[in-house]
Protein backbone atom coordinates (compact mmCIF):
# COMPACT_ATOMS: atom_id res chain seq x y z
CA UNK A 1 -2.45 16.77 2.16
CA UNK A 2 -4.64 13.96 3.06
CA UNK A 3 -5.84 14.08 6.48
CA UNK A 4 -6.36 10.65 7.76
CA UNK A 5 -8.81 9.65 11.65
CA UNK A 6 -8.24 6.37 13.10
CA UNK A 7 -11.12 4.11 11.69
CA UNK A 8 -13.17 2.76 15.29
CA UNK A 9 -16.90 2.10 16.23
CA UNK A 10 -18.86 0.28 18.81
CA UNK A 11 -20.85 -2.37 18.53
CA UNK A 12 -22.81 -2.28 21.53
CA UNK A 13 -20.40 -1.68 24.50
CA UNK A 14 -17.38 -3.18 22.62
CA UNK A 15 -15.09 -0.78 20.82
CA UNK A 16 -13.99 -1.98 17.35
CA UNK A 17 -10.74 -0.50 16.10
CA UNK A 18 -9.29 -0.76 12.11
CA UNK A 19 -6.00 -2.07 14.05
CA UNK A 20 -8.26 -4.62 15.46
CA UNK A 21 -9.98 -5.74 12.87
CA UNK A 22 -6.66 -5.97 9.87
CA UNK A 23 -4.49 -8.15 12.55
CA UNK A 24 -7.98 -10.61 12.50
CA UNK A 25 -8.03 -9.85 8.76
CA UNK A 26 -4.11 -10.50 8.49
CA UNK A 27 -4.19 -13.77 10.55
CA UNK A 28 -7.11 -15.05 8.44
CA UNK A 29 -5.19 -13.99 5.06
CA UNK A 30 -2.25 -16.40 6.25
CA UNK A 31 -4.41 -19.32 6.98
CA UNK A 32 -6.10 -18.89 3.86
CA UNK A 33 -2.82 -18.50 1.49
CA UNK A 34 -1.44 -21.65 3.86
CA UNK A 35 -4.59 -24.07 3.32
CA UNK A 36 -3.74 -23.22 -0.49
CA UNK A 37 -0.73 -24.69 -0.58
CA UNK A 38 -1.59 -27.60 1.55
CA UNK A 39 -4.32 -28.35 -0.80
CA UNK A 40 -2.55 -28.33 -3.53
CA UNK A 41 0.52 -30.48 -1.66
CA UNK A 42 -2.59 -33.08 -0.84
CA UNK A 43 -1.65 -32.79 3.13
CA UNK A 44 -3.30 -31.91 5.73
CA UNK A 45 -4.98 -29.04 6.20
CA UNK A 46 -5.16 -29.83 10.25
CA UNK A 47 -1.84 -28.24 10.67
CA UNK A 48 -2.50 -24.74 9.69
CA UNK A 49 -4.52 -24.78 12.36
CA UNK A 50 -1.81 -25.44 14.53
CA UNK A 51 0.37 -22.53 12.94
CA UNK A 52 -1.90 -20.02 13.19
CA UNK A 53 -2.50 -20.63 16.95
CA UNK A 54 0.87 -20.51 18.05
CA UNK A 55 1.85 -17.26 15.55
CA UNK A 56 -1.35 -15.66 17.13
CA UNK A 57 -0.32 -16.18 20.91
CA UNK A 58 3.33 -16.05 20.37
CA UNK A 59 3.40 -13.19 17.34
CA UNK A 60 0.97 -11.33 20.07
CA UNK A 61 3.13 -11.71 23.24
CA UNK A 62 6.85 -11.42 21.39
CA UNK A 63 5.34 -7.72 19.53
CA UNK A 64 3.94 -6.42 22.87
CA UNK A 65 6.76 -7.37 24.98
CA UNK A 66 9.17 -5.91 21.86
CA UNK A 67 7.69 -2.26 22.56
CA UNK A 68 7.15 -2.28 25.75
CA UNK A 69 11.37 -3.21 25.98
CA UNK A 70 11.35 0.07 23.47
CA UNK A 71 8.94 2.13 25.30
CA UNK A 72 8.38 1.31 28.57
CA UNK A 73 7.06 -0.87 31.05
CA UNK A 74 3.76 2.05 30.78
CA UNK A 75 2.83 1.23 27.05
CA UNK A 76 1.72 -2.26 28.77
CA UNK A 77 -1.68 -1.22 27.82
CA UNK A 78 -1.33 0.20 25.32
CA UNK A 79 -3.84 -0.74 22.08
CA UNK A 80 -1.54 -0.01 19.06
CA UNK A 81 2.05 -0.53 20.94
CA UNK A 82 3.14 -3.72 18.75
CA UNK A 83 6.27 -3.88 16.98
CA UNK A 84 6.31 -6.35 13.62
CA UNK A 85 9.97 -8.15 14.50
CA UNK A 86 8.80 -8.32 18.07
CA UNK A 87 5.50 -10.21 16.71
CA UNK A 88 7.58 -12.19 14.43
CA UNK A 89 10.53 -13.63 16.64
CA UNK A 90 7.38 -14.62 18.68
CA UNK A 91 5.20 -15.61 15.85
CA UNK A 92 8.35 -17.95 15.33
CA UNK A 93 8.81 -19.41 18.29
CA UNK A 94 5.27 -20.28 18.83
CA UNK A 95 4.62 -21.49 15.43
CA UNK A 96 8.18 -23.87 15.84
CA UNK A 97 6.75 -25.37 19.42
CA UNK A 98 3.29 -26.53 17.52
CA UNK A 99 5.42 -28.36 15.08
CA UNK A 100 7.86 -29.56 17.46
CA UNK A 101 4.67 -30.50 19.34
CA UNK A 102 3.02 -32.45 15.76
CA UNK A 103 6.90 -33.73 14.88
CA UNK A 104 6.49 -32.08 11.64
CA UNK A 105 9.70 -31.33 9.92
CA UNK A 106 10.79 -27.47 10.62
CA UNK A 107 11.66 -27.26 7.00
CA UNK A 108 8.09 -27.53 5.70
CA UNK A 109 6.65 -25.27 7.84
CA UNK A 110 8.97 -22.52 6.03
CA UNK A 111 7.75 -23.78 3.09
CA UNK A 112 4.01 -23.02 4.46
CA UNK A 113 4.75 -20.29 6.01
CA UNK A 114 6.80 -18.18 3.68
CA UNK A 115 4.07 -16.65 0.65
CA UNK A 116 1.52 -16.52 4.01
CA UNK A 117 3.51 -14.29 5.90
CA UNK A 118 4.32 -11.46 3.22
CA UNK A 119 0.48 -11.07 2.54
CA UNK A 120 0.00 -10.73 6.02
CA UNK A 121 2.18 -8.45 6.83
CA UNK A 122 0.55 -6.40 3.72
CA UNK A 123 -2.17 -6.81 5.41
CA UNK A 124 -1.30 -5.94 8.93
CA UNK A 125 0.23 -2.75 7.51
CA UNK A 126 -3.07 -1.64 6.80
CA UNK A 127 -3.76 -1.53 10.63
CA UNK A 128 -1.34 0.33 11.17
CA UNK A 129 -2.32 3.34 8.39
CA UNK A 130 -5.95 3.39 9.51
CA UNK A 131 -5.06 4.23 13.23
CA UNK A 132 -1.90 6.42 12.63
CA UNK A 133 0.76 4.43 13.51
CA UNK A 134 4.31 3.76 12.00
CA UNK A 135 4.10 7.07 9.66
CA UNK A 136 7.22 8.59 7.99
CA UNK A 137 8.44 11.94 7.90
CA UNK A 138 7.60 15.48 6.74
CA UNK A 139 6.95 15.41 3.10
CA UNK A 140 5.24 17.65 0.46
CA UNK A 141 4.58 14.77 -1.93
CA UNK A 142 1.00 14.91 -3.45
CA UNK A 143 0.37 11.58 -1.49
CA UNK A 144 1.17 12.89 1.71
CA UNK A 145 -1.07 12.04 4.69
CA UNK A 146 -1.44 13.47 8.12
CA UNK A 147 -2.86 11.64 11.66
CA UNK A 148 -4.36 14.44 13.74
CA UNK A 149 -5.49 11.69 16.09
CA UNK A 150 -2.67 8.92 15.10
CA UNK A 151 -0.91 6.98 17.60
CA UNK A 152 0.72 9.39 18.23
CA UNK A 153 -0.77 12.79 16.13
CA UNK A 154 1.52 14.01 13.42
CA UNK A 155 1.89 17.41 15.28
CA UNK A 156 4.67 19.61 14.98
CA UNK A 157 5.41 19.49 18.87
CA UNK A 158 4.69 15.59 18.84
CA UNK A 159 7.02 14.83 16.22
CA UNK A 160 10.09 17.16 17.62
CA UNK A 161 9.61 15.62 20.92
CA UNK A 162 9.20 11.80 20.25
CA UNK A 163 11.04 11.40 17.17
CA UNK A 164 14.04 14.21 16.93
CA UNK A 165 12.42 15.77 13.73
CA UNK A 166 13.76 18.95 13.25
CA UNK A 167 11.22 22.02 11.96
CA UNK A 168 11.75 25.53 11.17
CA UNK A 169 12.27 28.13 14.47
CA UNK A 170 9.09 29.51 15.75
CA UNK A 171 7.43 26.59 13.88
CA UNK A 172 3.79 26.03 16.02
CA UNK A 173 3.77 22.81 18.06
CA UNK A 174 0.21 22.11 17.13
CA UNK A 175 0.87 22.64 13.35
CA UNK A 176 -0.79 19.48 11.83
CA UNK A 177 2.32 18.21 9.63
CA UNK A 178 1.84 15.99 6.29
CA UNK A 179 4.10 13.12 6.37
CA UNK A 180 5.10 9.59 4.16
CA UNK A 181 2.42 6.70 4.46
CA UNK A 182 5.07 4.43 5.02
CA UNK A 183 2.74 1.77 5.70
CA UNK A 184 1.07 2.05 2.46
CA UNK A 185 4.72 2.05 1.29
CA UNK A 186 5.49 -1.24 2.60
CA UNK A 187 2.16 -3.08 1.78
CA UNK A 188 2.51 -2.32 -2.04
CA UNK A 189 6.26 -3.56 -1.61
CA UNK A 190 5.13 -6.68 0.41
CA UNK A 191 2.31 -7.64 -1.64
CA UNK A 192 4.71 -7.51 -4.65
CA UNK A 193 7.29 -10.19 -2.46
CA UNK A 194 3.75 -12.56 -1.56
CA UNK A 195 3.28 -12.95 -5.55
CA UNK A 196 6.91 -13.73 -6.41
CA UNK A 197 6.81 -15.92 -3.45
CA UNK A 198 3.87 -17.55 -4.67
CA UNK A 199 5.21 -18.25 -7.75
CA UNK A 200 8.47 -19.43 -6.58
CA UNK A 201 6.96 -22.03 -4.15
CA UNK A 202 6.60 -24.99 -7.46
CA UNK A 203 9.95 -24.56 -7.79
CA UNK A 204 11.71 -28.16 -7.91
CA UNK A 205 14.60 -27.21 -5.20
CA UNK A 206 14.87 -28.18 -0.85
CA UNK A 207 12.75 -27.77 0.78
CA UNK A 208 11.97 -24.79 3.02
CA UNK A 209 14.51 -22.76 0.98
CA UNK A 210 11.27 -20.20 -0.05
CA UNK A 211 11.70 -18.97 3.80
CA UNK A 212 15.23 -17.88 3.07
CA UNK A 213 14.48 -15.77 0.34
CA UNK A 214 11.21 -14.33 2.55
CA UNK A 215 13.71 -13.00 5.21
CA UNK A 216 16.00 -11.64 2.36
CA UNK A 217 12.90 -9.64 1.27
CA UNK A 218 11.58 -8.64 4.52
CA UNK A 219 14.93 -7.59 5.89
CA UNK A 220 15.42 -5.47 2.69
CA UNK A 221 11.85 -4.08 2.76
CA UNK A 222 12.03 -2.80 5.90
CA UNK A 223 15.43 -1.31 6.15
CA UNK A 224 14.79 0.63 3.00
CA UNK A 225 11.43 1.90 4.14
CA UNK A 226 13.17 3.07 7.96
CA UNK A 227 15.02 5.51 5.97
CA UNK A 228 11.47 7.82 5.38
CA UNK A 229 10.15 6.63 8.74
CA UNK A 230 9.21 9.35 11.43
CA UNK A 231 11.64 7.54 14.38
CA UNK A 232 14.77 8.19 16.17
CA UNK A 233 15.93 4.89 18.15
CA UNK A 234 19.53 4.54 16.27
CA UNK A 235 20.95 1.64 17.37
CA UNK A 236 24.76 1.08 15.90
CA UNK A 237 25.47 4.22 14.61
CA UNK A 238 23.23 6.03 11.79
CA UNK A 239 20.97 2.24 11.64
CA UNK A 240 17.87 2.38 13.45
CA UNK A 241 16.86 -0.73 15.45
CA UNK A 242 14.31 -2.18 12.82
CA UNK A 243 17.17 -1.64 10.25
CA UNK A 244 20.44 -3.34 12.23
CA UNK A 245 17.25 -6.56 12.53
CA UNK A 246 16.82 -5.92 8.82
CA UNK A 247 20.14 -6.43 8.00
CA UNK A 248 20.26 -9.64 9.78
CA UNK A 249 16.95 -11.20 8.38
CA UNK A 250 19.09 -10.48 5.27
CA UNK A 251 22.43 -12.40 6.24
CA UNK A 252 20.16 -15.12 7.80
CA UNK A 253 18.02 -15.30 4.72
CA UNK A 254 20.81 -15.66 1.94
CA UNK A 255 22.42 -18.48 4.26
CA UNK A 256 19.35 -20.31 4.12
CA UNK A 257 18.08 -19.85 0.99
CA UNK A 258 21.60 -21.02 -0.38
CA UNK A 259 21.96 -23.91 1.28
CA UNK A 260 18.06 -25.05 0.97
CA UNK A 261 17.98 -24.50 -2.56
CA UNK A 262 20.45 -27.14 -2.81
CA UNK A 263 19.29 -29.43 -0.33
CA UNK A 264 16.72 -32.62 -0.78
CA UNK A 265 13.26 -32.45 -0.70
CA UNK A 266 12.52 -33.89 2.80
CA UNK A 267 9.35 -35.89 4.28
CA UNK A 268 6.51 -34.28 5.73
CA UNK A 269 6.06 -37.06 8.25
CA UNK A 270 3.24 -38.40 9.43
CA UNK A 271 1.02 -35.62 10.83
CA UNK A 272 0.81 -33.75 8.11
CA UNK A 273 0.63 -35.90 5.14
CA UNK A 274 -2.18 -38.54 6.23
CA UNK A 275 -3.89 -35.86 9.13
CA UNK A 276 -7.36 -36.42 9.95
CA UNK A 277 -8.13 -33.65 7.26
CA UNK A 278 -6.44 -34.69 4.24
CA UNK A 279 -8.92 -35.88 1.67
C-alpha cells in the first residue's frame, strides 16, 4: 500500500496546493497544444487567448456550481469541490461566447480544442491524485494507494458513510483503507486519446469532426473508470451520474463525428486567419 499526503506549502502567507498548481499547469498545457496547431494552420495565435479565458472562468464557475448542485449549497467553499463535466459544460459555454464574440466559426474551435482538452484533463487528473480526491475503491492490487488526509481520507468510517462501501462487521472506522488511483487510471487512458487525437487532426475530412470523436473518448473513459470509483450517487438505475453524462458525450460524439467527417472544410473567417498575431 502506498500511502499518499496532499502535496501543499506556503509561500509567504499564501498557501500553495498540488490541486492548485495542475489546474494552472492543465490550463497552460491546452494553450500550449492549441498555439501548436494554430501555428502550424498559419492563423492566429490571438484566439487561444480568447479560449482559454472563457474555459478558465466558465470551466471554473460550471465545475463549482456542478458539486455544489451534488453536495450542497456548504461545499461553496470548498478548495477541491470541482466536478470535471460541471467544468466542462462551463468550459463550453464560455469558450462558445468568445467565439461568438470574435465570429469565428464554432466548427474550428472543435478542431482547436479537441487534442488540447484530453491532455488537460490528463493533466488536471493529476490534481486530483496529489490532494486525495476522486479515488476508487478497496483494492489489494500492488498499486494500491491510500489518502489519510484526502479530500475526503480513505478511512474505513469515511468511506461507509459517504460512499455506501460495504466492509467486514466490526471492521474499525479509522482503519486507513488502500484503494484504486483512479485518477492515475484515467490520465494514462487520456494521455493515450491526446496522441491519437493529435495524430488524427491532419486528417483531410470537415472540419471540427476531431471534437466528435473527443466526446466519444471522454464519455467512454469515464464511464469505464466510474465502475472502480469510491462513489454512490446512482442516477438511472445501477449508472452513476458521471456515467448516464458519459453515455451521452458518447451518443453526442458519434453524431458529430459522423456527420463532420463528411462535411466540407469550412472558413476560419476573418479573426482568426489574418489576427494581429499571425505571422
Amino acid at each position: 500500500m502506498i500511502i499518499v499526503q496532499p502535496l501543499e506549502f506556503t509561500l509567504g502567507s499564501i498557501k500553495i496546493t498540488g490541486f492548485g498548481l495542475t489546474m494552472a499547469l492543465a490550463f497552460m498545457t491546452g494553450a500550449w497544444i492549441m498555439e501548436r496547431e494554430v501555428r502550424r494552420l498559419r492563423y492566429s495565435a490571438d484566439f487561444i487567448g480568447d479560449i482559454v479565458l472563457g474555459a478558465v472562468v466558465g470551466g471554473i464557475v460550471g465545475a463549482k456550481l456542478w458539486y455544489v448542485a451534488l453536495y450542497g449549497i456548504e461545499t461553496l467553499t470548498s478548495r477541491s469541490g470541482l466536478v470535471f463535466y460541471g467544468g466542462f459544460l462551463g468550459g463550453v459555454l464560455g469558450v462558445i461566447l468568445m467565439g461568438w464574440v470574435k465570429r469565428v466559426p464554432i466548427r474550428w474551435t472543435m478542431h482547436l480544442v479537441a487534442p488540447a482538452l484530453a491532455a488537460a484533463y490528463a493533466v488536471g487528473r493529476v490534481g486530483c491524485f496529489v490532494v486525495g480526491d476522486d479515488y476508487g475503491r478497496p483494492t489489494d492490487l500492488p498499486w494500491a494507494v491510500a489518502f489519510p488526509n484526502g479530500s475526503p481520507p480513505s478511512l474505513a468510517g469515511v468511506m461507509a458513510r459517504q460512499f455506501g462501501t460495504v466492509f467486514p462487521e466490526g471492521t474499525d472506522p479509522m482503519t486507513l483503507v488502500a484503494v484504486h488511483p483512479t485518477q492515475l487510471y484515467e490520465v494514462i487512458i487520456m494521455l493515450v486519446v491526446f496522441a491519437v487525437l493529435w495524430r488524427w487532426r491532419t486528417a483531410a475530412r470537415g472540419t471540427g469532426w476531431l471534437f466528435g470523436a473527443y466526446l466519444v473518448f471522454a464519455g467512454a473513459e469515464r464511464f469505464a473508470v466510474e465502475i472502480l470509483r469510491a462513489k454512490d450517487d446512482r442516477f438511472l438505475g445501477p449508472l452513476t451520474l458521471a456515467q448516464a453524462t458519459g453515455l451521452l458525450s458518447i451518443v453526442v460524439g458519434a453524431v458529430l463525428w459522423s456527420r463532420l467527417a463528411a462535411a466540407e472544410t469550412v472558413d476560419p473567417g476573418p479573426y482568426l486567419s489574418r489576427g494581429k498575431g499571425n505571422k
